[in-house]
Protein backbone atom coordinates (compact mmCIF):
# COMPACT_ATOMS: atom_id res chain seq x y z
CA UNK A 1 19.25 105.46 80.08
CA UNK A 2 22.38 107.12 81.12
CA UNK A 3 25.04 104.47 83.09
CA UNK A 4 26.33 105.01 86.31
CA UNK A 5 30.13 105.31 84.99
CA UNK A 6 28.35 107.85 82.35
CA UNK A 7 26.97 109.59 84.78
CA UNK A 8 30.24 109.73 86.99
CA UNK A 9 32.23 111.01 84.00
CA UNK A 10 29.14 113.63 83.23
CA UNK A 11 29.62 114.78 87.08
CA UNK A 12 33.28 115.28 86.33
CA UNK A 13 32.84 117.62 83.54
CA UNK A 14 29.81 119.25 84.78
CA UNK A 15 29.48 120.60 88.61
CA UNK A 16 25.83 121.07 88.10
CA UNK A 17 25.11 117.58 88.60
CA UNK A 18 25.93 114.73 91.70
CA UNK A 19 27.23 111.84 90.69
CA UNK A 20 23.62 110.05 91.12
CA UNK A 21 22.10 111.68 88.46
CA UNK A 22 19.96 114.57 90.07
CA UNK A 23 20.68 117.85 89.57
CA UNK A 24 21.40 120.26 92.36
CA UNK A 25 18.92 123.44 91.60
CA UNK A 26 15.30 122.44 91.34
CA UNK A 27 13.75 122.87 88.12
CA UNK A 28 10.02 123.19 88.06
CA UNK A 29 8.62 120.50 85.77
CA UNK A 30 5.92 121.40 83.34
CA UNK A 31 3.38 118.33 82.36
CA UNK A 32 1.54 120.72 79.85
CA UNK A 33 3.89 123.32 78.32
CA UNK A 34 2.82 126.62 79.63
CA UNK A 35 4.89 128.94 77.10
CA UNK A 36 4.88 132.01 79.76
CA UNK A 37 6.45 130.34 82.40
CA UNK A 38 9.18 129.41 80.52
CA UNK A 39 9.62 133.02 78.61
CA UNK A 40 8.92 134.40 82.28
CA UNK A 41 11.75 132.31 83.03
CA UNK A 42 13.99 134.19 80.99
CA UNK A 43 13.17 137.73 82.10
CA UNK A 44 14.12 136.63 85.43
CA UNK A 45 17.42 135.41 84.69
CA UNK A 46 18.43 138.35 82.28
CA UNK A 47 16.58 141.39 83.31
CA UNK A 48 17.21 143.08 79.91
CA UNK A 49 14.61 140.91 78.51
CA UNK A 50 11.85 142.45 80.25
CA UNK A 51 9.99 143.81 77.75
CA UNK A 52 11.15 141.93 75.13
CA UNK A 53 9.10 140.74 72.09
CA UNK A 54 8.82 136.83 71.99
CA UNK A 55 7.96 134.55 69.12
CA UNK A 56 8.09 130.82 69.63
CA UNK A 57 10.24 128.92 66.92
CA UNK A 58 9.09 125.29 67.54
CA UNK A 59 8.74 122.31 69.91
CA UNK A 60 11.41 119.74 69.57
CA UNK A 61 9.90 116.74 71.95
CA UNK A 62 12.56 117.39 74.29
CA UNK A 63 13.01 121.14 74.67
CA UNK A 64 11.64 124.79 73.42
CA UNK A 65 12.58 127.35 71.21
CA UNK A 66 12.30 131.18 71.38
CA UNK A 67 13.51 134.27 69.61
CA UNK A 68 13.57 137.39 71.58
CA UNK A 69 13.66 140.77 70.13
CA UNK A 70 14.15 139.25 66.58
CA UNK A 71 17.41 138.74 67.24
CA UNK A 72 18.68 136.30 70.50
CA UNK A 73 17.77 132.08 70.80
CA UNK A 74 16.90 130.64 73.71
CA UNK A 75 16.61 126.82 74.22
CA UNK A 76 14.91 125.29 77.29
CA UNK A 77 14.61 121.97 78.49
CA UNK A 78 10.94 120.72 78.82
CA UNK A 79 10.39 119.73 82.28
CA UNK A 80 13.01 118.33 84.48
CA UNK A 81 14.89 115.79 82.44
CA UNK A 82 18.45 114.94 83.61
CA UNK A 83 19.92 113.16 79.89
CA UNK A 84 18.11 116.40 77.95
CA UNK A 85 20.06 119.28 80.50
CA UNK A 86 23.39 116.79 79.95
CA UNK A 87 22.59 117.40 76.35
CA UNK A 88 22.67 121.17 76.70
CA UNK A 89 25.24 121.61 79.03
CA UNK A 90 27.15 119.14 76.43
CA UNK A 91 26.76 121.31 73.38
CA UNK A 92 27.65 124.50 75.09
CA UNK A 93 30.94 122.60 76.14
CA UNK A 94 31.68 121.31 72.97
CA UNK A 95 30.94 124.81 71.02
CA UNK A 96 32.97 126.28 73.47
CA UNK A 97 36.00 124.22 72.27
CA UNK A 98 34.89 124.52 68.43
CA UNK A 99 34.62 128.35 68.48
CA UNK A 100 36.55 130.02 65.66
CA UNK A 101 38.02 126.45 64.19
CA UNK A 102 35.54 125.50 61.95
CA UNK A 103 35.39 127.65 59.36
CA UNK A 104 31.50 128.37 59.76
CA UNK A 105 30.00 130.08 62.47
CA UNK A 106 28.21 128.15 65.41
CA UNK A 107 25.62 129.00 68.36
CA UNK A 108 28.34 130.93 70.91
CA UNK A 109 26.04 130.74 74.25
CA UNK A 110 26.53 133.89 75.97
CA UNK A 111 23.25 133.75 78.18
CA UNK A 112 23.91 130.79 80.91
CA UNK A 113 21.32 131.08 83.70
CA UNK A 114 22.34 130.05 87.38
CA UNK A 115 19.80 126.47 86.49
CA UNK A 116 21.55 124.55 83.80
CA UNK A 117 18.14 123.63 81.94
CA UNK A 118 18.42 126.62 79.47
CA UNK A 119 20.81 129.16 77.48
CA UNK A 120 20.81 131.87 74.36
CA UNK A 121 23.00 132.84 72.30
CA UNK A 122 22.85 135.99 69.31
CA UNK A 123 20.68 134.35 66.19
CA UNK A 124 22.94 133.09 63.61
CA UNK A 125 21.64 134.94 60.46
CA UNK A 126 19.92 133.87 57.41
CA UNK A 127 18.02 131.07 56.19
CA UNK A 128 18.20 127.24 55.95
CA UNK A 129 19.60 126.10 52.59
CA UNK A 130 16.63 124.09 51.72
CA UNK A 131 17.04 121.97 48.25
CA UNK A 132 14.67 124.56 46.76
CA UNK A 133 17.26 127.31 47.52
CA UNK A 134 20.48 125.43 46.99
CA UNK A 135 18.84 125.38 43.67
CA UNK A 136 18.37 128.84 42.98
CA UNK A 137 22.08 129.30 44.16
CA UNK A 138 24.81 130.42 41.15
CA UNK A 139 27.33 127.84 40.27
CA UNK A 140 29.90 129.90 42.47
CA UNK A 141 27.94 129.70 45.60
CA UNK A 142 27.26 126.37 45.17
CA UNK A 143 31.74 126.10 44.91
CA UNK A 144 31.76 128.05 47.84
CA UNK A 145 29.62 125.93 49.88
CA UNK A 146 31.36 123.05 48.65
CA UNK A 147 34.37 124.02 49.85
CA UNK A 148 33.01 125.65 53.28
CA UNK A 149 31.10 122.14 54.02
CA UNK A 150 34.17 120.36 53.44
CA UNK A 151 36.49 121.71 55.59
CA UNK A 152 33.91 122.35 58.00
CA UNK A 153 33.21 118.84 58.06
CA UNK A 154 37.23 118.04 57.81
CA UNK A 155 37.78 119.99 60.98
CA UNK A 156 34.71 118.59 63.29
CA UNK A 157 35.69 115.24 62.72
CA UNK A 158 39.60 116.29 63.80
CA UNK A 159 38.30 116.64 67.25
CA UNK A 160 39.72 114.57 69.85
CA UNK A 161 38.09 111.35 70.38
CA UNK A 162 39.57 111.72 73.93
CA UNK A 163 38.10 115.21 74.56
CA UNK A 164 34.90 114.02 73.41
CA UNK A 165 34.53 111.43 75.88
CA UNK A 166 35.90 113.64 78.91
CA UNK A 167 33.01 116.13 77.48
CA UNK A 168 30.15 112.87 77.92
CA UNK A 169 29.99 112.72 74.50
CA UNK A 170 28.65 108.81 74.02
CA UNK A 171 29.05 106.68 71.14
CA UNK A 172 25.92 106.13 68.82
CA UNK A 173 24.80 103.84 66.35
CA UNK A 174 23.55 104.12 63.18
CA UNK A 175 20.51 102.81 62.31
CA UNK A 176 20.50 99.07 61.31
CA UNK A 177 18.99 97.67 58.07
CA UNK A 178 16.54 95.44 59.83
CA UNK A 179 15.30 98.19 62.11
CA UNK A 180 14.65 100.44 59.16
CA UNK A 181 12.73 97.66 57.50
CA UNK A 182 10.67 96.43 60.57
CA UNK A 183 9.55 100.57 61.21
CA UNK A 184 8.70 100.84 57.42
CA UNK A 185 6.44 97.88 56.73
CA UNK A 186 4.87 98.60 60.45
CA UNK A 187 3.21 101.71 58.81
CA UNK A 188 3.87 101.24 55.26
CA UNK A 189 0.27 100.59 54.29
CA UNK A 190 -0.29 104.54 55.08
CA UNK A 191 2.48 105.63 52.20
CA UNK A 192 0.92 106.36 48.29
CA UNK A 193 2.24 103.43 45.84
CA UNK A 194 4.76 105.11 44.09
CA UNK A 195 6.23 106.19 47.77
CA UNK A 196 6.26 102.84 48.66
CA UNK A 197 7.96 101.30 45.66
CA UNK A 198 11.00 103.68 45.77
CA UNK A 199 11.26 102.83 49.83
CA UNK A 200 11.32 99.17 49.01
CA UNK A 201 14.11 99.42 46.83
CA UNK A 202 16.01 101.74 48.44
CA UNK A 203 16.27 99.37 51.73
CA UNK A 204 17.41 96.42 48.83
CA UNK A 205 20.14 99.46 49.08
CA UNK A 206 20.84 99.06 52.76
CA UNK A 207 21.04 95.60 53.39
CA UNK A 208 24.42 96.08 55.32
CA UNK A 209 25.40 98.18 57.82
CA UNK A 210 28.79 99.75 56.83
CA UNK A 211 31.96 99.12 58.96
CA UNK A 212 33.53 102.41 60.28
CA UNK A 213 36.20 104.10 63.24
CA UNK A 214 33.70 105.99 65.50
CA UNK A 215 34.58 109.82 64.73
CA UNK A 216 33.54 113.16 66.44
CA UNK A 217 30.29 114.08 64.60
CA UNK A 218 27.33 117.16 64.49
CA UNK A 219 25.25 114.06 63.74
CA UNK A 220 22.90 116.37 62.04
CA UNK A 221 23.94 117.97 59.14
CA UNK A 222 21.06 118.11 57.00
CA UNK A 223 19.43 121.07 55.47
CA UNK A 224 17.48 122.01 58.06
CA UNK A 225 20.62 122.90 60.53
CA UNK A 226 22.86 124.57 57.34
CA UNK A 227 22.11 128.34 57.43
CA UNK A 228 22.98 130.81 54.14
CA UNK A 229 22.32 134.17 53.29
CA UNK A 230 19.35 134.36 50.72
CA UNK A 231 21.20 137.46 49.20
CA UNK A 232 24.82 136.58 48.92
CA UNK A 233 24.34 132.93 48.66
CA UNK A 234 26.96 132.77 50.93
CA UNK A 235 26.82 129.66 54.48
CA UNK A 236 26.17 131.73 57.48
CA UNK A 237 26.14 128.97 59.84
CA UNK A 238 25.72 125.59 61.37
CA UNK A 239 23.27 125.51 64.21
CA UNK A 240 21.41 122.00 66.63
CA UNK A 241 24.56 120.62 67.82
CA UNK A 242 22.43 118.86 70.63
CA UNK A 243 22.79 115.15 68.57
CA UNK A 244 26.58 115.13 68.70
CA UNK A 245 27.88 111.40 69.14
CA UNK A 246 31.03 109.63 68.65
CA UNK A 247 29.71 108.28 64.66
CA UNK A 248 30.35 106.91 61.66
CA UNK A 249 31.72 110.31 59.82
CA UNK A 250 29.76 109.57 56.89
CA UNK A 251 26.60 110.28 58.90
CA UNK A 252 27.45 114.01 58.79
CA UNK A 253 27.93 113.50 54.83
CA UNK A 254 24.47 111.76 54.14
CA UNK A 255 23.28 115.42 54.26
CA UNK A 256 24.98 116.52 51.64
CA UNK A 257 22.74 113.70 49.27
CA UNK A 258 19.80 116.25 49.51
CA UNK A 259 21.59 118.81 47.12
CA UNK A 260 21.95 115.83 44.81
CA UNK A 261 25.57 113.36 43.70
CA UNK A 262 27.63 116.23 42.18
CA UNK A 263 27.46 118.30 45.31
CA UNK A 264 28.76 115.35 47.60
CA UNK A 265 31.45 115.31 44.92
CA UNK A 266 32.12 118.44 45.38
CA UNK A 267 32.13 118.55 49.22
CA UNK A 268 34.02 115.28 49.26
CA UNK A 269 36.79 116.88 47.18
CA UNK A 270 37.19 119.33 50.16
CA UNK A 271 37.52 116.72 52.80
CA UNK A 272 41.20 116.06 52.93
CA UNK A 273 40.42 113.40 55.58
CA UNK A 274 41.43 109.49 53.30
CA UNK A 275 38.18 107.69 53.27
CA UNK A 276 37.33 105.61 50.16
CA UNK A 277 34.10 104.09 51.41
CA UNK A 278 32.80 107.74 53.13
CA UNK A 279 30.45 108.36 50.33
CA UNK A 280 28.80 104.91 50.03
CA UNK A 281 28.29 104.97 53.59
CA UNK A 282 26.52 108.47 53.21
CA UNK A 283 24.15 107.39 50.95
CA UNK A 284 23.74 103.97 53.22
CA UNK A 285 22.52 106.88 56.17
CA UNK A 286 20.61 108.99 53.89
CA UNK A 287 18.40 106.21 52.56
CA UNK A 288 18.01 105.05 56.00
CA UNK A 289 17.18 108.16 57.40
CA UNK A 290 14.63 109.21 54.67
CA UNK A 291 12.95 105.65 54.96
CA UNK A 292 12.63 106.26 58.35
CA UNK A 293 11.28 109.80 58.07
CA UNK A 294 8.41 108.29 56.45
CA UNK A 295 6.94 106.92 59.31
CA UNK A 296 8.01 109.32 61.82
CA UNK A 297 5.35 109.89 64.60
CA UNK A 298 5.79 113.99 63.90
CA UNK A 299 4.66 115.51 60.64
CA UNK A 300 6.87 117.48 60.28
CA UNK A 301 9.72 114.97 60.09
CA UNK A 302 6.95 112.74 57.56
CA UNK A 303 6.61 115.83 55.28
CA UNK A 304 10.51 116.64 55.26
CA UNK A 305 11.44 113.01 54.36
CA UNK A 306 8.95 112.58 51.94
CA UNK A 307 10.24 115.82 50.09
CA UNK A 308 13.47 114.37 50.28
CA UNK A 309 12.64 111.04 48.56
CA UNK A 310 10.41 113.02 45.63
CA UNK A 311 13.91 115.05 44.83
CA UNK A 312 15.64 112.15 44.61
CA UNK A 313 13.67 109.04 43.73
CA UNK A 314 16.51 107.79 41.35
CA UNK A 315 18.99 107.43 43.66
């Protein structure tokens, strides 16, 4: 739950919202999600989606996904919740700053409604860089998106503490050794054997939370938000920043443990930024992570993580 002084410094940054936490236009709430309303939503707020050709990309818990005309994204809050609109108004501010620094491209929203509970932007092209494709990539794309990552990674983490804050960017914690273990062996009788035995040694792995100096972070840099051209091999793009906290910087790193050691070598070597410990700690978050993804309530996040361990059960 957002804090009053949270809220204060949100209402700063953001007009759209009073100071006690309710937003100024009303947003009709949706119990059941009723997928016409909200694309009807959009023709009305850009006309020149009228007759526009919709395809739904996914449900995310806390908001929807479209793609209009094969080619724009739209994002829109799920019913009327205060922290997830904070969260969208956040990225767009953020983005907005990042534009043309990072090296990759981001989401530029271009489509901002008069209600602050949705946005597009033009589709960042390509395709995620799944472990199955980073495979299939030659040695020189995989250099290339080495280096790319690197800097990329370099550059977010560069970004003003102080900005951050003034944006309502909070401070988040990584997820604690303890809590990892108490989630797993709550549903751990549903995981095969062989499952089971990697997870228990891998939280042996994790037994202590690493020590770190909050940084700027996407706070979701894994494959699933890393976009490349199938063709040229080449990153296209970094898209979800809706998760960005004030981190350990080695969360945005664990990522990079999915396309196996060498390529965190690789990236790290690009990552001017002097930080000994960084890759430990990455491998601290991926473990944690992927442990966790076991027993998340959606299947989709069950079947990602359990891919993820099966690549990598040696770690």
């Amino acid at each position: 739950m957002a804090t009053k002084r949270y809220l204060q410094r949100i209402a700063k940054a953001y007009p759209e919202i009073e100071q006690s936490g309710r937003w100024k236009p009303k947003i009709p709430k949706a119990n059941e999600i009723d997928v016409e309303h909200y694309v009807q939503r959009i023709r009305e707020a850009f006309p020149e989606f009228q007759n526009a050709g919709y395809k739904r990309i996914d449900d995310f818990g806390d908001h929807l996904m479209f793609l209009l005309n094969d080619r724009y994204i739209f994002r829109l809050v799920i019913g009327n919740k205060t922290e997830d609109i904070i969260k969208l108004l956040r990225e767009q501010a953020v983005l907005e700053r990042l534009k043309g620094t990072v090296g990759i491209p981001v989401p530029n929203y271009t489509y901002l409604p008069k209600t602050p509970d949705f946005a597009g932007y033009e589709m960042i092209p390509g395709i995620c860089l799944s472990p199955a494709h980073f495979r299939n990539l030659s040695e020189e794309n995989r250099a290339d998106a080495a280096v790319a990552l690197g800097k990329f990674l370099s550059t977010v983490h560069t970004f003003p503490v102080e900005q951050a804050i003034e944006l309502g960017v909070e401070e988040g914690r990584p997820r604690s050794p303890r809590g990892v273990e108490r989630r797993f062996y709550r549903h751990a009788s549903n995981l095969d054997p062989e499952v089971r035995r990697v997870c228990k040694r891998w939280l042996n792995d994790i037994q202590t939370r690493p020590d770190y100096t909050p940084t700027f972070t996407h706070s979701d840099v894994w494959y699933q938000h890393i976009y490349h051209d199938p063709k040229s091999g080449r990153i296209t793009g970094i898209i979800d920043w809706g998760d960005i906290r004030l981190m350990d910087p080695a969360y945005d790193v664990a990522g990079m443990w999915a396309y196996g050691e060498a390529f965190v070598d690789s990236v790290l070597a690009n990552y001017p930024r002097t930080d000994s410990s960084i890759k430990s700690r990455a491998l601290y978050h991926y473990k944690s992570t992927v442990v966790s993804g076991l027993v998340y309530p959606r299947q989709r996040g069950r079947d990602i993580s359990r891919q993820l361990l099966s690549d990598n059960f040696d770690l």
